[in-house]
C-alpha atoms as a PDB file:
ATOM      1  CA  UNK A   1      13.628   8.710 -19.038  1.00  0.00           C
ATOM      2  CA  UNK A   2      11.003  10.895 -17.180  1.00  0.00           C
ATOM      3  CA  UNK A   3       9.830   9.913 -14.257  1.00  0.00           C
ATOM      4  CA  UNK A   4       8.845  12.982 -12.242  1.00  0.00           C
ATOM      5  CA  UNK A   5       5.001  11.920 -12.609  1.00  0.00           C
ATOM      6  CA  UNK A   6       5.797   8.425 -11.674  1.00  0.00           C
ATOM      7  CA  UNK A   7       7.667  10.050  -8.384  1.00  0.00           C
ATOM      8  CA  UNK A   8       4.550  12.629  -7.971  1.00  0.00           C
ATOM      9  CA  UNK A   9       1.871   9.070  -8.189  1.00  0.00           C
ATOM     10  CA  UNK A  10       3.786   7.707  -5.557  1.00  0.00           C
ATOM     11  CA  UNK A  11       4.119  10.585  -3.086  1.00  0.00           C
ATOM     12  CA  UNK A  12       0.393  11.460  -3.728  1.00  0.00           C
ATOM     13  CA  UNK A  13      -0.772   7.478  -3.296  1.00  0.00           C
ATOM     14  CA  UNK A  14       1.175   7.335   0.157  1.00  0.00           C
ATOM     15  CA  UNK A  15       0.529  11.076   1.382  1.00  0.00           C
ATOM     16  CA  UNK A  16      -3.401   9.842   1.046  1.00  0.00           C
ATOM     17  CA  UNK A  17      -2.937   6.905   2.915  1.00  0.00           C
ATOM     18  CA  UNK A  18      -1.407   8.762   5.391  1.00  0.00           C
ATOM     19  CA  UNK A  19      -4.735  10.189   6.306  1.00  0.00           C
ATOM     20  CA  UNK A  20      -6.314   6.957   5.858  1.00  0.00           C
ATOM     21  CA  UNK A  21      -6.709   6.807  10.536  1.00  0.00           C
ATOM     22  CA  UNK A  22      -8.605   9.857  10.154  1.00  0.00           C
ATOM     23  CA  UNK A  23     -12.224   8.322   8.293  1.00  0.00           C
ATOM     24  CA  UNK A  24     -11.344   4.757   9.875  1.00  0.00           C
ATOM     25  CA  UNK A  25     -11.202   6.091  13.742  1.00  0.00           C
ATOM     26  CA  UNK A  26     -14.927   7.553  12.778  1.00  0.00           C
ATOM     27  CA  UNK A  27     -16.063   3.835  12.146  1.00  0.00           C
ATOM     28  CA  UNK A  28     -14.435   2.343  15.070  1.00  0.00           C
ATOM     29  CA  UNK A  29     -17.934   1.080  16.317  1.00  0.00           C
ATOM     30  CA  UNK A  30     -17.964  -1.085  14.128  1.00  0.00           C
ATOM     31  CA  UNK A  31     -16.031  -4.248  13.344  1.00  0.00           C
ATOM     32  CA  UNK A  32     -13.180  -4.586  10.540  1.00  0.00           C
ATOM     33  CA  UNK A  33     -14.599  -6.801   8.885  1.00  0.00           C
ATOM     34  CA  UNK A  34     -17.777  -4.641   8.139  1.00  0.00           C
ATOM     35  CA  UNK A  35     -15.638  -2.224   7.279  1.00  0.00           C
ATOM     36  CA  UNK A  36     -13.776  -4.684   5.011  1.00  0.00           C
ATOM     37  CA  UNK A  37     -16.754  -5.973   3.573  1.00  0.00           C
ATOM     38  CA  UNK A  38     -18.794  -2.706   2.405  1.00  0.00           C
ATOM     39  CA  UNK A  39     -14.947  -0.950   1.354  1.00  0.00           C
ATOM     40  CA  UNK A  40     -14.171  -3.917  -1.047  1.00  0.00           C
ATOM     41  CA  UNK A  41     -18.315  -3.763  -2.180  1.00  0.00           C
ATOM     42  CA  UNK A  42     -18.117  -0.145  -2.852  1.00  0.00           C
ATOM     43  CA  UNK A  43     -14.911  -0.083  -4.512  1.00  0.00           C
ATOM     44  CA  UNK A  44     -15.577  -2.652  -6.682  1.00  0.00           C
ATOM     45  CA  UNK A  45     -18.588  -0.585  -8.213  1.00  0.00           C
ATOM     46  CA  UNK A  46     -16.012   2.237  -8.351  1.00  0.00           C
ATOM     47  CA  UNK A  47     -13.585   0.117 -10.406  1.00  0.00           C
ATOM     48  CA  UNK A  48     -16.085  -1.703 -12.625  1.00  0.00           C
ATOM     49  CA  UNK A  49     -18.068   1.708 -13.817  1.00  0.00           C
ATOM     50  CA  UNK A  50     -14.162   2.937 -14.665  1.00  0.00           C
ATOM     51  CA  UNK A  51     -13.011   0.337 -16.680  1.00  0.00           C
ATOM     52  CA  UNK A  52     -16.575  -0.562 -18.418  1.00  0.00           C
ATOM     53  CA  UNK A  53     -17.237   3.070 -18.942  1.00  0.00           C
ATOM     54  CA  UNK A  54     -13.563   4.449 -19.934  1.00  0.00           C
ATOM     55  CA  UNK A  55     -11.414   0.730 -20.638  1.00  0.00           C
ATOM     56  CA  UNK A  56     -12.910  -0.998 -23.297  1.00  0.00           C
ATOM     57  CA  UNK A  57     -10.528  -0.584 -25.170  1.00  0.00           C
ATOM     58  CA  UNK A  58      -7.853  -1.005 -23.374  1.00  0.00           C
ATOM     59  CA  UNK A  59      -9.902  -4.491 -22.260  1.00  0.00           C
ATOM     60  CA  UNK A  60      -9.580  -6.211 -26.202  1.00  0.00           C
ATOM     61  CA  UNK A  61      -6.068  -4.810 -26.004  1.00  0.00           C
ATOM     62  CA  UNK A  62      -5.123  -6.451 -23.028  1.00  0.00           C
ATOM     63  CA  UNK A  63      -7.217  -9.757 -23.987  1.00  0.00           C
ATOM     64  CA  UNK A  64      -5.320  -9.965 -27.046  1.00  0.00           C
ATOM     65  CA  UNK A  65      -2.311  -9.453 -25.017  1.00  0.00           C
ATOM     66  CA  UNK A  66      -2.848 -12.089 -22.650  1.00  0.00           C
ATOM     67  CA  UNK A  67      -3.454 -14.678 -25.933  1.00  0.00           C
ATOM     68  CA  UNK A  68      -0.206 -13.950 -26.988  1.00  0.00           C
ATOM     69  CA  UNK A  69       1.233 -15.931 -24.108  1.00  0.00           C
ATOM     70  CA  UNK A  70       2.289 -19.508 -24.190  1.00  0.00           C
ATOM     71  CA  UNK A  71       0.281 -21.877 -21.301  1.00  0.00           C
ATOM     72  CA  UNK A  72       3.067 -21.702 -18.548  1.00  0.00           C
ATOM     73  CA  UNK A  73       3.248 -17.369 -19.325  1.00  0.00           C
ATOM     74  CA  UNK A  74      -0.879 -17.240 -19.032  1.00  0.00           C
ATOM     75  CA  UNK A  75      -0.682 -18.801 -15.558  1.00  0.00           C
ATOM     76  CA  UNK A  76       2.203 -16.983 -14.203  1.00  0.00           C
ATOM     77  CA  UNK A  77      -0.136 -13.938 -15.200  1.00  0.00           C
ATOM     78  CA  UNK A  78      -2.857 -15.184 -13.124  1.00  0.00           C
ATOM     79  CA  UNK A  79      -1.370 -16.438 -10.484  1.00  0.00           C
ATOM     80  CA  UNK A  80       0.212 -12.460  -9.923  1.00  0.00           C
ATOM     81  CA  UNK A  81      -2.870 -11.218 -10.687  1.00  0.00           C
ATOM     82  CA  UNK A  82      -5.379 -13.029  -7.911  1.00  0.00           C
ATOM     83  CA  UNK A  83      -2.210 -13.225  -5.510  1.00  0.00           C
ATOM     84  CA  UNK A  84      -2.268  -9.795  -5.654  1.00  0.00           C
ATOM     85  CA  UNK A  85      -5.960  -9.682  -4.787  1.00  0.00           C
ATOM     86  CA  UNK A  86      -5.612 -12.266  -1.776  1.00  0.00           C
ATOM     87  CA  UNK A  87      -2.441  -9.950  -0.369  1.00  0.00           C
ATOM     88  CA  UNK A  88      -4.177  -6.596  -0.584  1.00  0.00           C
ATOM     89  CA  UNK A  89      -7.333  -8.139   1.151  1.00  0.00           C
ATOM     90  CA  UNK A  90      -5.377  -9.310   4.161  1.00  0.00           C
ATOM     91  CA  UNK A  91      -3.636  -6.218   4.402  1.00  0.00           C
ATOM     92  CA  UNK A  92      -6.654  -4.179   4.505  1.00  0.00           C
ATOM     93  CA  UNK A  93      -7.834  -6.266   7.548  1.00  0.00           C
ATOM     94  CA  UNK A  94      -5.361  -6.155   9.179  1.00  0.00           C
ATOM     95  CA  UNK A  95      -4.647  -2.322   8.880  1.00  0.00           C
ATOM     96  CA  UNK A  96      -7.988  -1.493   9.820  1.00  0.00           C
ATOM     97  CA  UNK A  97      -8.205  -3.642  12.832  1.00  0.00           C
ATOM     98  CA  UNK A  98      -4.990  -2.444  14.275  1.00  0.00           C
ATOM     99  CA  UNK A  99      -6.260   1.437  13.706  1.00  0.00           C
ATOM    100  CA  UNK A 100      -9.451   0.871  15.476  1.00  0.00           C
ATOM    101  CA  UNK A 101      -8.353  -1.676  18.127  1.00  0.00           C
ATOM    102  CA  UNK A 102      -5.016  -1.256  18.890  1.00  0.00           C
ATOM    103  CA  UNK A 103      -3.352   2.003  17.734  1.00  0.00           C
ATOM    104  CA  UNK A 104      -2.517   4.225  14.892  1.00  0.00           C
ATOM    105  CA  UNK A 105       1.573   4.217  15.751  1.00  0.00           C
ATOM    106  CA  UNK A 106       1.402   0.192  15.437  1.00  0.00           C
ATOM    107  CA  UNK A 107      -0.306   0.811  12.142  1.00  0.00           C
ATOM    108  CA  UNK A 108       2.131   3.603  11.490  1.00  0.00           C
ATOM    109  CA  UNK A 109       5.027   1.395  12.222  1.00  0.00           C
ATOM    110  CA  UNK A 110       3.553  -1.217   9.631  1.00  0.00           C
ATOM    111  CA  UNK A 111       4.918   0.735   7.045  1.00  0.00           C
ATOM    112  CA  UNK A 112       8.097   1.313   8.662  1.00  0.00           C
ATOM    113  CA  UNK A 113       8.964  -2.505   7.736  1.00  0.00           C
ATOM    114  CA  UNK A 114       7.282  -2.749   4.821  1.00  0.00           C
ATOM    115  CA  UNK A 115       9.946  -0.439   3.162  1.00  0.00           C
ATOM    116  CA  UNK A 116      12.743  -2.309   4.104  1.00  0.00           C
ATOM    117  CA  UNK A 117      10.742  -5.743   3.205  1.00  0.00           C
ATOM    118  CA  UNK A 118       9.917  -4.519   0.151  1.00  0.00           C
ATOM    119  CA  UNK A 119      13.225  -3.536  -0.732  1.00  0.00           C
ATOM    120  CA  UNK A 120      15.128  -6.732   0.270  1.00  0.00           C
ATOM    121  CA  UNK A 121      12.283  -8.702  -1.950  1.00  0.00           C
ATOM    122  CA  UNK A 122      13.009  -6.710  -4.830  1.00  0.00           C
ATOM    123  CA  UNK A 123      16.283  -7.452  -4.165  1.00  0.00           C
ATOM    124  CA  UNK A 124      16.352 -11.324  -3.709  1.00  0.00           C
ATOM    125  CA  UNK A 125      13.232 -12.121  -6.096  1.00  0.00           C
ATOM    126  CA  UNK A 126      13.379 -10.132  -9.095  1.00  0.00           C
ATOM    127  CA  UNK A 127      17.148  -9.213  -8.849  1.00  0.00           C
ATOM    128  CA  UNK A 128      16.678  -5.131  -8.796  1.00  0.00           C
ATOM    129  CA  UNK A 129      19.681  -3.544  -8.342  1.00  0.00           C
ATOM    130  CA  UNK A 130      20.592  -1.271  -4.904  1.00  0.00           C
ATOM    131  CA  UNK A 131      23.750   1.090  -4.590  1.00  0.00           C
ATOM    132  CA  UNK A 132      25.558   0.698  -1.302  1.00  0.00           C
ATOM    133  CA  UNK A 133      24.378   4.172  -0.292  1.00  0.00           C
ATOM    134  CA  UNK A 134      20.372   2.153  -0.819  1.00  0.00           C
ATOM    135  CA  UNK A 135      21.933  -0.330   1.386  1.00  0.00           C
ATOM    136  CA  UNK A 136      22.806   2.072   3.943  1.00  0.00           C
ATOM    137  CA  UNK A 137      19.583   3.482   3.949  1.00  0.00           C
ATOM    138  CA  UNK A 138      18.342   0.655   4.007  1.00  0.00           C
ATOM    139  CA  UNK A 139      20.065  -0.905   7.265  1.00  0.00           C
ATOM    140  CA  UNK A 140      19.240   2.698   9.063  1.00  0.00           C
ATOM    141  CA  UNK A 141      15.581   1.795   7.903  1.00  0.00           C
ATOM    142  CA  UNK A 142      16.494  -1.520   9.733  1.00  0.00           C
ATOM    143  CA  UNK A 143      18.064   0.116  12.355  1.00  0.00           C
ATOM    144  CA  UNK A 144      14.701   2.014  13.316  1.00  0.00           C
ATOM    145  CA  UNK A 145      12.424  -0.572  12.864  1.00  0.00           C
ATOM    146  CA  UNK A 146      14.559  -2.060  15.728  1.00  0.00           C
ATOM    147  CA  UNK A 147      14.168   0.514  17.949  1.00  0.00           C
ATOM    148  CA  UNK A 148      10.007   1.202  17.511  1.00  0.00           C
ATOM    149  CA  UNK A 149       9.426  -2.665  17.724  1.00  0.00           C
ATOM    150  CA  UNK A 150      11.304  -2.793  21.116  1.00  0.00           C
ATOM    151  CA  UNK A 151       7.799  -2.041  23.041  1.00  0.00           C
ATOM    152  CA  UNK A 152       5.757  -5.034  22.154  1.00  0.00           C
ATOM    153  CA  UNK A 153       5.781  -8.495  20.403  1.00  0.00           C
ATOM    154  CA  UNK A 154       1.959  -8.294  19.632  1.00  0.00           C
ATOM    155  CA  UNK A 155       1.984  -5.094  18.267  1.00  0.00           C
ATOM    156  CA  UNK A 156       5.364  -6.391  16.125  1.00  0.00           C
ATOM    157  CA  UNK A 157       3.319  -9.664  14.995  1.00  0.00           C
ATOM    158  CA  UNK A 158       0.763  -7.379  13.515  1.00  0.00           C
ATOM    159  CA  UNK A 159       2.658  -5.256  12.401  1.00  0.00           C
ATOM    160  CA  UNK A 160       4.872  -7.347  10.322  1.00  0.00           C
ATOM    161  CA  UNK A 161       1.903  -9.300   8.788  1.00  0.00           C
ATOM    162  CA  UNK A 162       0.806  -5.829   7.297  1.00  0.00           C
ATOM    163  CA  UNK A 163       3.707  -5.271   6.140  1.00  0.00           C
ATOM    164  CA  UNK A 164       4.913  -8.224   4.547  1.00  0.00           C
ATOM    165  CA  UNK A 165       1.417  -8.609   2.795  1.00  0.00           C
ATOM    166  CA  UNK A 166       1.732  -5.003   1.415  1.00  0.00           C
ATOM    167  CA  UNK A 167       5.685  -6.011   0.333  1.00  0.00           C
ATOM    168  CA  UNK A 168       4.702  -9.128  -1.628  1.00  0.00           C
ATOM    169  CA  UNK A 169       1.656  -7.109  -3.365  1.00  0.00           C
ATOM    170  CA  UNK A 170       4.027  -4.760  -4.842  1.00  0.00           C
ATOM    171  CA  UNK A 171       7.037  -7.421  -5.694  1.00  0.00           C
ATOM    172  CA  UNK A 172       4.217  -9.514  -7.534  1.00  0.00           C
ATOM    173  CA  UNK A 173       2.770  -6.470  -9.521  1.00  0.00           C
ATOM    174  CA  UNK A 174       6.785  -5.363 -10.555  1.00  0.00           C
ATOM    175  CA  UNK A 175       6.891  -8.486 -11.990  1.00  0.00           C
ATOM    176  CA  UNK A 176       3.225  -8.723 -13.749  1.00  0.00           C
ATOM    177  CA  UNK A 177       3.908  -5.668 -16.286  1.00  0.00           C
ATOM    178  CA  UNK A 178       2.605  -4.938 -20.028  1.00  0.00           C
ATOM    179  CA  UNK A 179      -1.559  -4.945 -18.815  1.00  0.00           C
ATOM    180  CA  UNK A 180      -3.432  -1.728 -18.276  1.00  0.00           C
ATOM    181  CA  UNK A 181      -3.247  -0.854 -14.385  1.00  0.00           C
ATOM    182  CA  UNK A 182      -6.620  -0.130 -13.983  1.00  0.00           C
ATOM    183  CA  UNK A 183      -7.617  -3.219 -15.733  1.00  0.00           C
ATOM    184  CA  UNK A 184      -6.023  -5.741 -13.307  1.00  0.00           C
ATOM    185  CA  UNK A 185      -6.731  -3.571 -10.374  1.00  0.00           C
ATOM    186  CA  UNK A 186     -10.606  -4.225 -11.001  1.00  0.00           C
ATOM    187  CA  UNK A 187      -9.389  -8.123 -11.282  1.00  0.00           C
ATOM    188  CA  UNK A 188      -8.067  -7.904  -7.652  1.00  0.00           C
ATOM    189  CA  UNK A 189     -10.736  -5.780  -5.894  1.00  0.00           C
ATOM    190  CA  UNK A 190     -13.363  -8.272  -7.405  1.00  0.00           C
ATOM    191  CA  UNK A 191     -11.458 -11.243  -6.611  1.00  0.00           C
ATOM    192  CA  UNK A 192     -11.121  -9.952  -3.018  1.00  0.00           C
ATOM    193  CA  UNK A 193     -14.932  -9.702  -2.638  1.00  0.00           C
ATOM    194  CA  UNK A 194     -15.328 -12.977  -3.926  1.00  0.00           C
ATOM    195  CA  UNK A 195     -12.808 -14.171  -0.941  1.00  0.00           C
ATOM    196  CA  UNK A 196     -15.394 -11.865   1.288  1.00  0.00           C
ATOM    197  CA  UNK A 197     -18.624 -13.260   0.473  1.00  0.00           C
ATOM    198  CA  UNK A 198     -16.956 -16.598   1.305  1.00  0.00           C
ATOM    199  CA  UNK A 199     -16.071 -15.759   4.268  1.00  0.00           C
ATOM    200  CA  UNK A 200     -18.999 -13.425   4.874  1.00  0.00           C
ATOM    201  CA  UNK A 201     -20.626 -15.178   7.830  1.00  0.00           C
ATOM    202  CA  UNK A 202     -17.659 -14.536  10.041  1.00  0.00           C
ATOM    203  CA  UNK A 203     -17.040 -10.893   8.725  1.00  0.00           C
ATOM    204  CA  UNK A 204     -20.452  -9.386   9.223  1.00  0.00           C
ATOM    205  CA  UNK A 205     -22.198  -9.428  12.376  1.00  0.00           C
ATOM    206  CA  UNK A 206     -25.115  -7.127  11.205  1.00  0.00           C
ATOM    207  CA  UNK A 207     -25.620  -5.327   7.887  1.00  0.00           C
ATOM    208  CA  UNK A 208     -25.149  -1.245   8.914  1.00  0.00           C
ATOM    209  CA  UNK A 209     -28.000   0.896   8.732  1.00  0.00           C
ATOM    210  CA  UNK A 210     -26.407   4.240   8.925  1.00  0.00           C
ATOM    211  CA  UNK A 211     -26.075   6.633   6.415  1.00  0.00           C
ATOM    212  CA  UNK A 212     -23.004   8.302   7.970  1.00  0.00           C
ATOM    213  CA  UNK A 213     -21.212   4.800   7.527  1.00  0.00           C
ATOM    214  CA  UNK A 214     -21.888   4.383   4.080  1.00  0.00           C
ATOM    215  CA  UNK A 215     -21.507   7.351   3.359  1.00  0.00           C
ATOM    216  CA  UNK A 216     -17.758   7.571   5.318  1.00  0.00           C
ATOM    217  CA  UNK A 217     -17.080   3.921   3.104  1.00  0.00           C
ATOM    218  CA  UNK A 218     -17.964   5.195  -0.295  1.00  0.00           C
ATOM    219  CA  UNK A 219     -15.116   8.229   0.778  1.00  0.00           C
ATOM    220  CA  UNK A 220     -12.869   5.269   1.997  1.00  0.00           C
ATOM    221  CA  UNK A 221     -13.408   3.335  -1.442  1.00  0.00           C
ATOM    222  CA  UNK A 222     -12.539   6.256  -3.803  1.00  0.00           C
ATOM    223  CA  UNK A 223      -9.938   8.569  -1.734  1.00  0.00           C
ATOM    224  CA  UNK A 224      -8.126   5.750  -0.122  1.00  0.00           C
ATOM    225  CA  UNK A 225      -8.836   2.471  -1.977  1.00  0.00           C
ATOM    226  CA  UNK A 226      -9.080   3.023  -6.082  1.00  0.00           C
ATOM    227  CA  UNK A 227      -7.446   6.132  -6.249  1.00  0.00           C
ATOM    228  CA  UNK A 228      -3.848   5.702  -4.388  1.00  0.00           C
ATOM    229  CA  UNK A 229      -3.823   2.209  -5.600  1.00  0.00           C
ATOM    230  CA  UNK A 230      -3.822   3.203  -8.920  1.00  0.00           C
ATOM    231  CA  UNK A 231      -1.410   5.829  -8.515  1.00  0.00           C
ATOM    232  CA  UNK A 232       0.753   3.420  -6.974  1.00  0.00           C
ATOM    233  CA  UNK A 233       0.596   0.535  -9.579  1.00  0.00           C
ATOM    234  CA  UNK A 234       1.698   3.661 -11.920  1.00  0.00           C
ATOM    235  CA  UNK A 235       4.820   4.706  -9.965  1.00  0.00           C
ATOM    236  CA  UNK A 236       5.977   1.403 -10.185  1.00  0.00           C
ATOM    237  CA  UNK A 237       5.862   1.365 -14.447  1.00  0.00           C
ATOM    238  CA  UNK A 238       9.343   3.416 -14.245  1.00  0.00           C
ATOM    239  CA  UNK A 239       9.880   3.090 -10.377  1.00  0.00           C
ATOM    240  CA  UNK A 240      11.449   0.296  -8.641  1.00  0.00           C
ATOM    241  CA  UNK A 241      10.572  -1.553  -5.860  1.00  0.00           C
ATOM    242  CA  UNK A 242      13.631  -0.204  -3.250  1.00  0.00           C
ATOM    243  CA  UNK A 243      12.537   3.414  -4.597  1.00  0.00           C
ATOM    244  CA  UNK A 244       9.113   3.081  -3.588  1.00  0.00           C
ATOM    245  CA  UNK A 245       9.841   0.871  -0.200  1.00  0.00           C
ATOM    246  CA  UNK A 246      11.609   4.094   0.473  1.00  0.00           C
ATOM    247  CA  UNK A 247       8.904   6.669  -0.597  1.00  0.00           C
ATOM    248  CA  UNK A 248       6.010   4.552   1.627  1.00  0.00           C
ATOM    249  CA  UNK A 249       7.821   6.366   4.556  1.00  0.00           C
ATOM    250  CA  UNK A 250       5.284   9.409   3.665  1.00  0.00           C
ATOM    251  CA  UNK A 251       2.616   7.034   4.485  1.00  0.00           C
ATOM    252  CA  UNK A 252       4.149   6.056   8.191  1.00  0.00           C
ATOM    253  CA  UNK A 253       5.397   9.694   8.641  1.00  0.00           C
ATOM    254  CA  UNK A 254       1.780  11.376   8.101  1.00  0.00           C
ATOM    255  CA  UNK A 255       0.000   8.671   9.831  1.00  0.00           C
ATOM    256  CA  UNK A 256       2.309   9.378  13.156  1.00  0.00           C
ATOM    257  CA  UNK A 257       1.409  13.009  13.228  1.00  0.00           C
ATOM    258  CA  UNK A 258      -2.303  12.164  12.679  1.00  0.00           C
ATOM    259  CA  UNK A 259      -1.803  10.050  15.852  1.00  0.00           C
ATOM    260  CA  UNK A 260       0.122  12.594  18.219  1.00  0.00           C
ATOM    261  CA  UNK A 261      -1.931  15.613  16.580  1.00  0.00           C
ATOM    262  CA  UNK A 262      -5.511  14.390  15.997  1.00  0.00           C
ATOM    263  CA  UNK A 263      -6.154  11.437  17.937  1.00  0.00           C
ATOM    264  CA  UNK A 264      -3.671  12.631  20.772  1.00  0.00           C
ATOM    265  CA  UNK A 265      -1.320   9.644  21.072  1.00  0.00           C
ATOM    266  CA  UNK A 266       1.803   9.484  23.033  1.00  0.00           C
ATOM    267  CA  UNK A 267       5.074   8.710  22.142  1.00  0.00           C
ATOM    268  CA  UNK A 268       8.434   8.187  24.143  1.00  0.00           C
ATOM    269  CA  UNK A 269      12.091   9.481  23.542  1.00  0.00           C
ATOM    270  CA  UNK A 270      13.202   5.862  21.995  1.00  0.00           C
ATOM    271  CA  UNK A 271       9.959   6.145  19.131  1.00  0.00           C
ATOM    272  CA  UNK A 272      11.196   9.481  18.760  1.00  0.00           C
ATOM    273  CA  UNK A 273      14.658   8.534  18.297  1.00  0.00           C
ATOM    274  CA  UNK A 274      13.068   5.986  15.270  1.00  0.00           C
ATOM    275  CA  UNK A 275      11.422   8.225  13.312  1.00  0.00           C
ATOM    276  CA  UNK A 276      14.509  10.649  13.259  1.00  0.00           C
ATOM    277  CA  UNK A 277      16.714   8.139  11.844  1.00  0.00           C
ATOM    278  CA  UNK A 278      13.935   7.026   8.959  1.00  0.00           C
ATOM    279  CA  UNK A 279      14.224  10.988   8.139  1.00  0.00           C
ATOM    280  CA  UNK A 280      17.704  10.296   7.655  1.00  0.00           C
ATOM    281  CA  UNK A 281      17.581   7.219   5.799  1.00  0.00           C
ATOM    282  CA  UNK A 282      15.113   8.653   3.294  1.00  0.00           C
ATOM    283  CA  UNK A 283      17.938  11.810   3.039  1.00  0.00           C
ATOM    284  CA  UNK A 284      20.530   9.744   2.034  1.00  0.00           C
ATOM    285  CA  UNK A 285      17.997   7.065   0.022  1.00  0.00           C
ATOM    286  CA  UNK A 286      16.950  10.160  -2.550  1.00  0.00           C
ATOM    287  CA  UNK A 287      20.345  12.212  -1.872  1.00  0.00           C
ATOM    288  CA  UNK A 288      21.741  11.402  -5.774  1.00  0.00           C
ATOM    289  CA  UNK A 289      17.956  11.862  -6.991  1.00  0.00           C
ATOM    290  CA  UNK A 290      17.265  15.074  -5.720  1.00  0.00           C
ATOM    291  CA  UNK A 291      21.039  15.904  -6.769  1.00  0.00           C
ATOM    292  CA  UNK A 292      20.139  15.084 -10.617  1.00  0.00           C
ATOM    293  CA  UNK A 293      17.173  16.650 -10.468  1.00  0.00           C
ATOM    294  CA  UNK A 294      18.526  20.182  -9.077  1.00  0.00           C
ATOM    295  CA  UNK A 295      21.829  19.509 -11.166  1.00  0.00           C
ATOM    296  CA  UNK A 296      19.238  19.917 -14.916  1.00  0.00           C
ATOM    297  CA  UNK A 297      16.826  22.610 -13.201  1.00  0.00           C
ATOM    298  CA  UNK A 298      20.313  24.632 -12.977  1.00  0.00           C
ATOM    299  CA  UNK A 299      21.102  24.560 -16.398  1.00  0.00           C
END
């Protein structure tokens, strides 16, 4: 089985989300939920002109699909399909609000857990198999996670409530396979502006005026909202859920160097000391992957 574009959909989804600080640190006057709000609107429009203009197809197939299913199947479907919607909104606010109000290495270290969450979850709820080398990677994942929380419980709390949002999203689309990606990504982002508009009283304090924000949103709906997303419901067609746990480290990793090189954050010798041994945990994660793969370019 192929899987070297699944692998490349991955690494390019989390490698853009790595940048993610970068257009989010230029809106910081303004509150998350605003920026919430207008990213969901925007990418919404983005999804919908995709799937009406490119997926109708693909939309009878999937319809027909979904009839196939007994009543109990049909709501399982559902269920996975809005849950997924409610997760990745409460994920997005809290990412963005720890970016612009507290710091980019708390929403760096996000992602540190959310590997080792995600992995775990596979593990327990939908009985994916791990190797005891995974394992170890996994506990040095633990390991580190342990040593970069050590600094605050706030930042931890936060932290963990990305994380284990972004975990369950991806357990919960593993298990809700056989529907066009694209298709049931439009389902979520509408579904989470539906949540917004209920909510939209306590989200928006004044509609924006500015062209530069709009303008920075519409880049933050396509480049890091649609586009990785859908990349990243790909990777998981062929990819399991420990093997991309393990690959959201690029996210973490780029999104730490953003915040020591760009935005001139600090970090001590114990943070340090966690981000080395991630390095080595994602060595020895991908060490018989990389093997197989160097082992048939050989030949």
């Amino acid at each position: 089985m192929n899987t070297k574009k699944h692998y490349l959909a991955a690494i390019s989804a989390f490698a853009m989300w790595g940048f993610f600080s970068i257009p989010l640190r230029a809106l910081k006057e303004y509150s998350a939920g605003e920026i919430l709000y207008f990213r969901i609107l925007f990418s919404t429009l983005v999804v919908l002109v995709i799937i009406v203009g490119f997926k109708r197809k693909d939309i009878r197939k999937d319809l027909a699909f979904f009839r196939g299913f007994n009543a109990e199947k049909k709501r399982n479907v559902l269920m996975l399909t809005l849950a997924g919607g409610v997760l990745l909104t409460v994920n997005w606010l809290t990412f963005i609000y720890i970016v612009n109000h507290i710091n980019i290495k708390t929403a760096s270290f996000s992602y540190l857990i959310c590997p080792v969450i995600t992995a775990v979850l596979g593990y327990v709820l939908i009985q994916e198999k791990m190797s005891s080398l995974q394992w170890v990677a996994v506990a040095l994942c633990a390991l580190s996670c342990v040593v970069m929380g050590l600094n605050s419980a706030l930042e931890l709390g936060y932290s963990f409530l990305t994380a284990a949002t972004y975990a369950l999203y991806l357990i919960s689309q593993r298990k809700n396979q056989g529907f066009d990606r694209t298709i049931i990504l439009g389902i979520q982002v509408l579904f989470s502006f539906v949540i917004l508009n209920i909510f939209y009283s306590q989200l928006i304090n004044q509609v924006p005026s500015s062209a530069k924000f709009y303008s920075l949103i519409m880049v933050i709906a396509v480049v890091f909202t649609v586009l990785p997303l859908f990349l990243n419901l790909f990777a998981l067609n062929r990819i399991n859920s420990a093997t991309i746990g393990i690959l959201m480290y690029i996210n973490p990793l780029i999104n730490f160097s953003v915040a020591f090189i760009v935005f001139g954050e600090t970090v001590n010798a114990i943070q340090l000391a966690g981000y080395f041994l991630i390095v080595v945990a994602l060595v020895i994660f991908n060490y018989p992957t990389v093997r197989l793969v160097m082992g048939n370019g050989s030949r």
